[in-house]
N, C-alpha and C. Protein backbone atom coordinates (compact mmCIF):
# COMPACT_ATOMS: atom_id res chain seq x y z
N UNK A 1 0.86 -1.17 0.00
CA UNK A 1 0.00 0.00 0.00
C UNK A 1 0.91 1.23 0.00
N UNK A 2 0.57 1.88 -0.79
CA UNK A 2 1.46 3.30 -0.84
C UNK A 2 1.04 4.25 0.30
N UNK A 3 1.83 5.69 0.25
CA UNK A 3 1.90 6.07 1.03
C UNK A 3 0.51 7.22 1.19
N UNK A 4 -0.07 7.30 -0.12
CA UNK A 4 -1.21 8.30 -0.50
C UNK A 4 -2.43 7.33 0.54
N UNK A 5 -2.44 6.35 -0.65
CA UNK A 5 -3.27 4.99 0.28
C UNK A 5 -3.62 4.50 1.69
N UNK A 6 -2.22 4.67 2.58
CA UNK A 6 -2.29 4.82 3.90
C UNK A 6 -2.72 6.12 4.23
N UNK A 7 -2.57 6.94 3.76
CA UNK A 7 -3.07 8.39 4.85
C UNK A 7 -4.34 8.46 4.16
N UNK A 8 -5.16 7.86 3.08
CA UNK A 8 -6.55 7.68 2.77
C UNK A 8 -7.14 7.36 4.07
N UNK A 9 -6.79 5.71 3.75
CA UNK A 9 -7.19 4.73 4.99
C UNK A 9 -7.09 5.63 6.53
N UNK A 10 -6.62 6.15 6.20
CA UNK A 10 -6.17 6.55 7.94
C UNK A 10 -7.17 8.03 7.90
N UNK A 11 -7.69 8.89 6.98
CA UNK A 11 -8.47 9.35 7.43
C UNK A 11 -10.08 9.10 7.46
N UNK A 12 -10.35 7.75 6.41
CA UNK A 12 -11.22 7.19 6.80
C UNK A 12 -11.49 6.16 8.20
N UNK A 13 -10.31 6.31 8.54
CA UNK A 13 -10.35 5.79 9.85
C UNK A 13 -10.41 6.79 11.07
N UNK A 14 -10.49 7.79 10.79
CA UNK A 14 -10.80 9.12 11.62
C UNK A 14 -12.43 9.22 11.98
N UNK A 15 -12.86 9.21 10.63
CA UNK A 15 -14.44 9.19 10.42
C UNK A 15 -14.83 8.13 11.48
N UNK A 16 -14.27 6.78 12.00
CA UNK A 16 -14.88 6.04 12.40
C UNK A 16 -15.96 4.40 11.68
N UNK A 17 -15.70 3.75 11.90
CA UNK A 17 -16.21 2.08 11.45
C UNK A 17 -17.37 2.46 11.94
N UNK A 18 -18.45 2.85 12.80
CA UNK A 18 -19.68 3.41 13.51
C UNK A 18 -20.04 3.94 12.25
N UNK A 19 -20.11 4.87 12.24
CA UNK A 19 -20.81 6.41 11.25
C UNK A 19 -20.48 5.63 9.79
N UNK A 20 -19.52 5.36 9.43
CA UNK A 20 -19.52 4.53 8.11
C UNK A 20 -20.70 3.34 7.86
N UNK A 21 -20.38 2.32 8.42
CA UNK A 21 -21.29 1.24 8.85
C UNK A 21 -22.36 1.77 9.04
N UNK A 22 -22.99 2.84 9.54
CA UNK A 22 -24.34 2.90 9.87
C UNK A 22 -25.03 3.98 8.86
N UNK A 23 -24.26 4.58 8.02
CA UNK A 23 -24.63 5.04 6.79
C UNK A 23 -25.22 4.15 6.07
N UNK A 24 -24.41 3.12 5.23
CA UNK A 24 -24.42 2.31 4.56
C UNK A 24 -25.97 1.30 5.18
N UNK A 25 -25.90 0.86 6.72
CA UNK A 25 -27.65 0.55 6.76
C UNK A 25 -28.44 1.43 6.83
N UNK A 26 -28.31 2.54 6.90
CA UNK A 26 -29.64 3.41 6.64
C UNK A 26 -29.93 3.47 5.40
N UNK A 27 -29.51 2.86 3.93
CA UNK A 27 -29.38 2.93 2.78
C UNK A 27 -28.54 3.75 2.25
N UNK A 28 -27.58 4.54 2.68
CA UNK A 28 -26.71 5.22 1.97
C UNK A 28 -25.71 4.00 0.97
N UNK A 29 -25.82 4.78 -0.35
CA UNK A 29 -24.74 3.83 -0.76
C UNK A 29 -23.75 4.16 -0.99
N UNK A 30 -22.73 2.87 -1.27
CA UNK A 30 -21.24 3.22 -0.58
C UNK A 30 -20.79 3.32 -1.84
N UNK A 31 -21.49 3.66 -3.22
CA UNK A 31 -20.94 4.67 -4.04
C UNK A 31 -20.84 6.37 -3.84
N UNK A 32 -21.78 6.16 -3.37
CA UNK A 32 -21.62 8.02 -2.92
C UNK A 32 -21.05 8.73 -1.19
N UNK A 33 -20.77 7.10 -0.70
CA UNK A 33 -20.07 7.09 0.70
C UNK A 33 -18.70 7.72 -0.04
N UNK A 34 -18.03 6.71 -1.17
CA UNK A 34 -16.74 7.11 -1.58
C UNK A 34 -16.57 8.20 -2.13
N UNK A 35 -17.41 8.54 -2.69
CA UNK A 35 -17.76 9.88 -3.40
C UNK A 35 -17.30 11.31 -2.55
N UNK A 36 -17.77 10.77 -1.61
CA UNK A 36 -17.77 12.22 -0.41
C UNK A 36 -16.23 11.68 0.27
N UNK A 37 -16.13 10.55 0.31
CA UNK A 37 -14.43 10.20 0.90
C UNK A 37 -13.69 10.86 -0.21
N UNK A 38 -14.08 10.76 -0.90
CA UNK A 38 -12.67 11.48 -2.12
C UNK A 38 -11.51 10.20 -2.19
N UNK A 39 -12.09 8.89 -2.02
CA UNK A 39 -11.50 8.41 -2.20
C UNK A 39 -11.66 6.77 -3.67
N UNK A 40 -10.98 6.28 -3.79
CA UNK A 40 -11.37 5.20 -5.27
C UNK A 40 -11.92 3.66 -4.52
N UNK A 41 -12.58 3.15 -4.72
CA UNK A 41 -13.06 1.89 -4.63
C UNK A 41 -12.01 1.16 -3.76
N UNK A 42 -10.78 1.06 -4.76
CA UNK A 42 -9.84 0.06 -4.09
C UNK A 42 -9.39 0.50 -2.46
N UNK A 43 -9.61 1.52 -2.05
CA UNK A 43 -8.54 2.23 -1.38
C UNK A 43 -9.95 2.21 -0.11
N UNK A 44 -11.10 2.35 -0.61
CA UNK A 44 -12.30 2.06 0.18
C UNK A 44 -12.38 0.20 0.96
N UNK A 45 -11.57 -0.47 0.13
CA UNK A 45 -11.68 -2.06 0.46
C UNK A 45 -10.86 -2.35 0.75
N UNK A 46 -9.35 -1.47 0.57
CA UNK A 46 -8.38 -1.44 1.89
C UNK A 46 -8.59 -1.39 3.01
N UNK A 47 -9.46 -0.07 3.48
CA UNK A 47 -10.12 0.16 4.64
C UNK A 47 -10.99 -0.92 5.32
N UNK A 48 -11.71 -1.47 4.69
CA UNK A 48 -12.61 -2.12 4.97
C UNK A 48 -11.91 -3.79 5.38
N UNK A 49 -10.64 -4.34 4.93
CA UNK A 49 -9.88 -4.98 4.82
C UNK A 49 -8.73 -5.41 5.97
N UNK A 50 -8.61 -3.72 6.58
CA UNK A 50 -7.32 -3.19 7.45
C UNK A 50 -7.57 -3.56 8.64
N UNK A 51 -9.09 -4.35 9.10
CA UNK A 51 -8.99 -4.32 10.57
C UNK A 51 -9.58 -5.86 10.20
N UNK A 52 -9.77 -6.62 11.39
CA UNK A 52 -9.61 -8.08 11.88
C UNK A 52 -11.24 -7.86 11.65
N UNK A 53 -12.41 -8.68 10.95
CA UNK A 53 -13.16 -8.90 11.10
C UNK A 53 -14.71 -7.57 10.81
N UNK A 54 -14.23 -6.42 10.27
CA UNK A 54 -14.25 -5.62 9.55
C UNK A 54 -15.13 -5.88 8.32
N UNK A 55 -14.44 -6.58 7.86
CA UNK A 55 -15.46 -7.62 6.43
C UNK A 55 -16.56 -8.04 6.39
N UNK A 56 -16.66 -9.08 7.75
CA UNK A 56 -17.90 -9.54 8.17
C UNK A 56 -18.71 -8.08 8.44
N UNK A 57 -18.48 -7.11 9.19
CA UNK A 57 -19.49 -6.18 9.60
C UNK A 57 -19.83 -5.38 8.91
N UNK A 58 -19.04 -5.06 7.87
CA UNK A 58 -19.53 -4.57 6.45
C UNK A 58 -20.45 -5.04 5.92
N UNK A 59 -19.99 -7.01 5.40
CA UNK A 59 -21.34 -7.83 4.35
C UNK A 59 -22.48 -7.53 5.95
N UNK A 60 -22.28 -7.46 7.05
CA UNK A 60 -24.04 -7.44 8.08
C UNK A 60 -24.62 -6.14 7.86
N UNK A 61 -23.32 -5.00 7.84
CA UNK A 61 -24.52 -3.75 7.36
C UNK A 61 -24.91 -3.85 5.81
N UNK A 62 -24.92 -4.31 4.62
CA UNK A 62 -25.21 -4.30 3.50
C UNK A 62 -26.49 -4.73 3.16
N UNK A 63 -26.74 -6.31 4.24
CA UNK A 63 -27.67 -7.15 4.61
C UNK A 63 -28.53 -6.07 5.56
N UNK A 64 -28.39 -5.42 6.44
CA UNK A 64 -29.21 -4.73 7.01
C UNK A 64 -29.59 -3.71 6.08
N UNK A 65 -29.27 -3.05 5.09
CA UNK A 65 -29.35 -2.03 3.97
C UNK A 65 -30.28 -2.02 3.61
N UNK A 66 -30.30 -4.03 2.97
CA UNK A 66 -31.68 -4.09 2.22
C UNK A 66 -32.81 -3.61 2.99
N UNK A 67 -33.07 -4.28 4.66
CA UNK A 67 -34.49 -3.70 5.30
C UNK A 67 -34.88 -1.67 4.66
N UNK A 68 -33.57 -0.94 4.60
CA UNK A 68 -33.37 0.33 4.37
C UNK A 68 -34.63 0.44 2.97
N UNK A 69 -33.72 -0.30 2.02
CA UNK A 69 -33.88 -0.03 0.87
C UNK A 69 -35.81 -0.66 0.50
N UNK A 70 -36.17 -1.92 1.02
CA UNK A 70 -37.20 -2.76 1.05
C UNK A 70 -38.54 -1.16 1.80
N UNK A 71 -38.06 -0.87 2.87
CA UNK A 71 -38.70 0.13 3.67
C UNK A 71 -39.54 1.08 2.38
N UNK A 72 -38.02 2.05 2.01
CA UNK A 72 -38.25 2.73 0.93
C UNK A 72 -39.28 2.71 -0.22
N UNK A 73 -39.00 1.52 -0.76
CA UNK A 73 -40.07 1.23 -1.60
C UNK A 73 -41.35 1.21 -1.26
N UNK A 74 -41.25 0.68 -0.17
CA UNK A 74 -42.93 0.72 0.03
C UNK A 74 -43.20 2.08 0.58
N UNK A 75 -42.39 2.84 1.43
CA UNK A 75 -43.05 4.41 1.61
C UNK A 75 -43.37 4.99 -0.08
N UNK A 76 -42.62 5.02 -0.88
CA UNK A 76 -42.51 5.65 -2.48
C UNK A 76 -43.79 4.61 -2.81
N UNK A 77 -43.85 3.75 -2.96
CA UNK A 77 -44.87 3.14 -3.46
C UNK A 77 -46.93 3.84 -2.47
N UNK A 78 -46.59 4.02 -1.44
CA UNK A 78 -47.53 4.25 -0.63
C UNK A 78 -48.33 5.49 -0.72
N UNK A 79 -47.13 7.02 -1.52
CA UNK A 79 -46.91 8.14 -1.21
C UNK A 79 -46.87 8.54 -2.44
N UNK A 80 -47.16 7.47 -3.84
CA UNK A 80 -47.43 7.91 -5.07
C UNK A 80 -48.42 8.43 -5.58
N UNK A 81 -48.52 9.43 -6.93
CA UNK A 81 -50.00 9.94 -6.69
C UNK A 81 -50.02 9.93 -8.67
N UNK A 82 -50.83 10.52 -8.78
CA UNK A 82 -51.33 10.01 -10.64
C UNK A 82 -49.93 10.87 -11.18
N UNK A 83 -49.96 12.03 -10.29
CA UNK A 83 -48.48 12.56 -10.99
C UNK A 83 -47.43 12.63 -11.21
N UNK A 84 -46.83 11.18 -10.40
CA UNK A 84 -45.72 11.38 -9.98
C UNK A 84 -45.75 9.39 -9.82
N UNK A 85 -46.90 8.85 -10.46
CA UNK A 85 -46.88 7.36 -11.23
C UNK A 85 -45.71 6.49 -11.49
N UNK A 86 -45.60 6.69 -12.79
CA UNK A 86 -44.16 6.07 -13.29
C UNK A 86 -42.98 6.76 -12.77
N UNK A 87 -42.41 7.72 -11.99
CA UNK A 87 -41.32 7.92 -11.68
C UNK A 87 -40.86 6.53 -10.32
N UNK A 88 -42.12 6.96 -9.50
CA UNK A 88 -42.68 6.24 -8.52
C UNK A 88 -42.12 5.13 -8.45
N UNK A 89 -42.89 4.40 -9.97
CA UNK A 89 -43.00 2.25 -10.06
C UNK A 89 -41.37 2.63 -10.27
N UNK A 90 -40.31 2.85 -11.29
CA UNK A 90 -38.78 2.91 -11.33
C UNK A 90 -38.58 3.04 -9.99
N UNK A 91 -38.75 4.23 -9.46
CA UNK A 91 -37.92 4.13 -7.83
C UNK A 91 -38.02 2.81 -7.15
N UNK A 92 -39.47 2.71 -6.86
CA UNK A 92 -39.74 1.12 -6.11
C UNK A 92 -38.96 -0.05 -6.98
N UNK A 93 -38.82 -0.36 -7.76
CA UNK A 93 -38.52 -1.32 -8.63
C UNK A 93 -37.23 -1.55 -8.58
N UNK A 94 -36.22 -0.17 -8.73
CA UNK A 94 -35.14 -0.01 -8.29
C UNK A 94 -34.71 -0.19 -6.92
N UNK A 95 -35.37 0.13 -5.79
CA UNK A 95 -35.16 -0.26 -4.44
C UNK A 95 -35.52 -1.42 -4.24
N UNK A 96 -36.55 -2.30 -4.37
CA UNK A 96 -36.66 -3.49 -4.58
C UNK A 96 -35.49 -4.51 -4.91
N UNK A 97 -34.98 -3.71 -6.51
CA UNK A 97 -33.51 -5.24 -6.88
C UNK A 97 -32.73 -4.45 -6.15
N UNK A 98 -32.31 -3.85 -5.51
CA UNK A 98 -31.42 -3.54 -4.95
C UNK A 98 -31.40 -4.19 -3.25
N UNK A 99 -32.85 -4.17 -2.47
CA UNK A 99 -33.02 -4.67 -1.35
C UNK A 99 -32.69 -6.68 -1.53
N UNK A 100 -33.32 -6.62 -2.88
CA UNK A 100 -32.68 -8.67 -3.21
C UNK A 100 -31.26 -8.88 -3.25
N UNK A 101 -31.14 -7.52 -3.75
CA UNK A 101 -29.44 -7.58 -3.87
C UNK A 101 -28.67 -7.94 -2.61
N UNK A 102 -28.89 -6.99 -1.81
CA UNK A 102 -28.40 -6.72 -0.80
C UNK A 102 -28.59 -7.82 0.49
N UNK A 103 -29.89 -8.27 0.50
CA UNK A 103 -30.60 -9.46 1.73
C UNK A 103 -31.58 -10.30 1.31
N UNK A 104 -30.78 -11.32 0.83
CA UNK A 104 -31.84 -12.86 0.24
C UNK A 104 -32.92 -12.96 0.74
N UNK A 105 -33.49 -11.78 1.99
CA UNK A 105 -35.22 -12.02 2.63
C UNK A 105 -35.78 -11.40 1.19
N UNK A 106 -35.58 -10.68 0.69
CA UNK A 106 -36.19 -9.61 -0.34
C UNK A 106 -36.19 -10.04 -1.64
N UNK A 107 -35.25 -11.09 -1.94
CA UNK A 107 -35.10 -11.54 -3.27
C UNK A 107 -36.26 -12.48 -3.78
N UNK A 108 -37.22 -11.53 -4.46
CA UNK A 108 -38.66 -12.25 -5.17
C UNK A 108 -38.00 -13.57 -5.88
N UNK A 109 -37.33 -13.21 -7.21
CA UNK A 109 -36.73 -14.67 -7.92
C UNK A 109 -36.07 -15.58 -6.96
N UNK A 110 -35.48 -15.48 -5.93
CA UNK A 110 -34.63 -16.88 -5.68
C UNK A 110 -36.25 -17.57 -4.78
N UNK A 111 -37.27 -16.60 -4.51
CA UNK A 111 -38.32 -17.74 -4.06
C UNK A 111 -39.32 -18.38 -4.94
N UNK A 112 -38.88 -18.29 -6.22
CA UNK A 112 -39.60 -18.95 -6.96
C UNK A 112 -39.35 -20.07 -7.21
N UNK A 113 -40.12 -20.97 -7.79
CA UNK A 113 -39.96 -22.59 -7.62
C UNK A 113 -40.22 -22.94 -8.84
N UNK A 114 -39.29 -23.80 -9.28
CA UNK A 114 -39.79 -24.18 -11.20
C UNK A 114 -40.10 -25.91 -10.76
N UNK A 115 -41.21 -26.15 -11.92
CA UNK A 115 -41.39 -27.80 -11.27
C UNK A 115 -41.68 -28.11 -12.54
N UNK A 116 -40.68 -29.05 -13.18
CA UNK A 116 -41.12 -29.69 -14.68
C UNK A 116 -42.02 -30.87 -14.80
N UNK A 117 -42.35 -31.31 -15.22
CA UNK A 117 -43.12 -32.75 -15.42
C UNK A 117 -43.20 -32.83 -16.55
N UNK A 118 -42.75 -34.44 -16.96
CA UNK A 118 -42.37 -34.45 -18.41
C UNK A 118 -43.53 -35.67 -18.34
N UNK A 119 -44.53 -35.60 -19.59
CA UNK A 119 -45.93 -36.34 -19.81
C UNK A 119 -45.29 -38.15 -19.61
N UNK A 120 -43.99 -38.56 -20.44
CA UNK A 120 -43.52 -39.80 -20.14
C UNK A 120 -43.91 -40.42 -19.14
N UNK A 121 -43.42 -39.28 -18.05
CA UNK A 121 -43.03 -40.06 -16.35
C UNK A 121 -44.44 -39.98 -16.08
N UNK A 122 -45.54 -39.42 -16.33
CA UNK A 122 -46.88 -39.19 -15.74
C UNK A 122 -47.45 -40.82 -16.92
N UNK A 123 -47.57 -40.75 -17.77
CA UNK A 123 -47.60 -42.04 -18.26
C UNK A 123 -47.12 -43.17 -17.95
N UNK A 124 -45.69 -43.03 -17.41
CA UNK A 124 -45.23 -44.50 -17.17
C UNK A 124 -45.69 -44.98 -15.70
N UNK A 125 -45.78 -43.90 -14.55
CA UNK A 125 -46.76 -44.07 -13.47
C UNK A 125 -48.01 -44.25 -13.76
N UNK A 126 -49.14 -43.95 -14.48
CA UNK A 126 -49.97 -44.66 -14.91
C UNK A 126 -50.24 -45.70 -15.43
N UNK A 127 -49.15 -46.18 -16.14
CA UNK A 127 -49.21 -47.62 -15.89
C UNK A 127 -48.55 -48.48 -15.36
N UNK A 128 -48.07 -48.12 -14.49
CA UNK A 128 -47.35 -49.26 -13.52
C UNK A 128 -48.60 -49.09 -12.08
N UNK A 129 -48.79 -48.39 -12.52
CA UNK A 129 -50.33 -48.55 -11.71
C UNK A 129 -51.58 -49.13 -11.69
N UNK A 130 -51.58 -49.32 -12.87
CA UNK A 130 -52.71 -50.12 -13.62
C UNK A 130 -52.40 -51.66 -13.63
N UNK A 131 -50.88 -51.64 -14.22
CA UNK A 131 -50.33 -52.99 -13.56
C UNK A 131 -50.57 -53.60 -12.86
N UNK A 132 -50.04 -53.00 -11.66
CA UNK A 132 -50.38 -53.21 -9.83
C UNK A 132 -51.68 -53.48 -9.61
N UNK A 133 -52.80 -52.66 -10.13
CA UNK A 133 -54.20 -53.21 -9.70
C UNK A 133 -54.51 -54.29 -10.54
N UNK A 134 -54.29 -54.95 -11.94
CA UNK A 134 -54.75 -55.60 -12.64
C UNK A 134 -54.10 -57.19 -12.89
N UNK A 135 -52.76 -57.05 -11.82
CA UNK A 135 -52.05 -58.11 -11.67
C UNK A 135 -52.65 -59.45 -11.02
N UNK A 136 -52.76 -60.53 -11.41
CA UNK A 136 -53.44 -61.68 -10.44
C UNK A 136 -54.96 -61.91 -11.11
N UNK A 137 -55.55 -60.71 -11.85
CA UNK A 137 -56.37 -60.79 -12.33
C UNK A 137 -56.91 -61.47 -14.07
N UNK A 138 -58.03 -62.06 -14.63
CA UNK A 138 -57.88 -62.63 -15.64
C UNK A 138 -59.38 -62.92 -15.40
N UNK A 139 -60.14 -63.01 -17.32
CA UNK A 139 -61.29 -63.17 -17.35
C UNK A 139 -61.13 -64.64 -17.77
N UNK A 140 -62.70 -65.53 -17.30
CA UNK A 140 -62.65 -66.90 -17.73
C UNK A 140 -64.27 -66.45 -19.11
N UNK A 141 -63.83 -66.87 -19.84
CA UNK A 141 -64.55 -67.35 -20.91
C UNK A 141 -64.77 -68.70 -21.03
N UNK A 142 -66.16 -68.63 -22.10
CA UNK A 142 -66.78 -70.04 -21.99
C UNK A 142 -65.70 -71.51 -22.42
N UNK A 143 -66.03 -71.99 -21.85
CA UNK A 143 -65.14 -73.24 -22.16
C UNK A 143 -63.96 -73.38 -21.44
N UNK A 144 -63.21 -72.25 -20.62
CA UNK A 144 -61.71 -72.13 -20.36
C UNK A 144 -62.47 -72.71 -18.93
N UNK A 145 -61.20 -73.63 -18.77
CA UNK A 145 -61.08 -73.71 -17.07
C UNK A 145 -60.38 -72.83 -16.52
N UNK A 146 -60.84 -72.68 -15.76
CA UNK A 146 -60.11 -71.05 -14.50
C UNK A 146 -58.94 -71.69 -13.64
N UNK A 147 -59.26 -73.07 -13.06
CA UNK A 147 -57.95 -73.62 -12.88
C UNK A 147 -56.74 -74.15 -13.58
N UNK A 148 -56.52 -73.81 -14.91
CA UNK A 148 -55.70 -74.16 -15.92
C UNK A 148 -54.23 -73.71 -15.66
N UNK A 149 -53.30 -74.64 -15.31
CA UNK A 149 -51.87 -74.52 -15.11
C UNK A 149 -50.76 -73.38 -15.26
N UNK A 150 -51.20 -72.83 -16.80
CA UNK A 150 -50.80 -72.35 -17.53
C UNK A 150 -50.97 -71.03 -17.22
N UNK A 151 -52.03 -70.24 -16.45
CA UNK A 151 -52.37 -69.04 -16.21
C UNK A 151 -52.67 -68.26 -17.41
N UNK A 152 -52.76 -68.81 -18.78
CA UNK A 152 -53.11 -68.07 -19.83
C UNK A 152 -54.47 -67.47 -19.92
N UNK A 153 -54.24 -65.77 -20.78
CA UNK A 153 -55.58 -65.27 -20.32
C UNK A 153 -56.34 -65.12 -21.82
């Protein structure tokens, strides 16, 4: 790490892991967190990197974000009016993939369920069913003895 890099880190470490972290769950995002750091992505995940366990409490506020972001939408969605419609559905829609993004409670697609059934397998259980009930069974017609060795039907 260079020497620009360290005195980054080190005045984002002035700001405090608190006030950072708790930006970021109130929905602030940590594009415009860096934005106001004046500082570049990489040099933001240094920081985030530089202390023991740091990482983890970052991915928990991101995950807490989504409740931020999930919230949002539904106030914007609640607080929409004929004039202000379609700006509205984008905002929500946008806070929405962003709340899935952020906390798998929110993610509509991963709770969807695909279930194939292919007509074969529904056929070939139909008759192995029919099987099963019709097994042991046999009509006697005139003339046949029913006790006949052979079991022919």
């Amino acid at each position: 790490m260079g020497k620009l890099r360290k005195a980054q880190v080190a005045e984002i470490e002035k700001i405090g892991e608190d006030r950072i972290l708790g930006d970021i769950m109130s929905g602030r995002t940590v594009r415009s967190l860096i934005a106001d750091l004046q500082v570049g992505w990489r040099t933001f995940y240094m920081w985030v990197d530089s202390v023991e366990g740091r990482r983890d409490r970052y991915n928990d506020a991101l995950q807490a974000a989504g409740h931020a972001y999930a919230a949002r939408a539904v106030d914007t969605a609640q607080n929409a009016t004929a004039d202000n419609v379609n700006v509205a559905r984008l905002q929500v829609d946008t806070d929405k993939w962003i709340a899935g993004k952020l906390n798998p409670k929110y993610d509509t697609k991963a709770a969807a369920t695909n279930v194939t059934i292919q007509i074969e397998d529904l056929h070939a259980q139909a008759a192995a069913l029919i099987s099963d009930a019709v097994e042991g069974q046999y009509t006697v017609l005139d003339g046949d003895d029913p006790e006949d060795a052979s079991g022919a039907v």
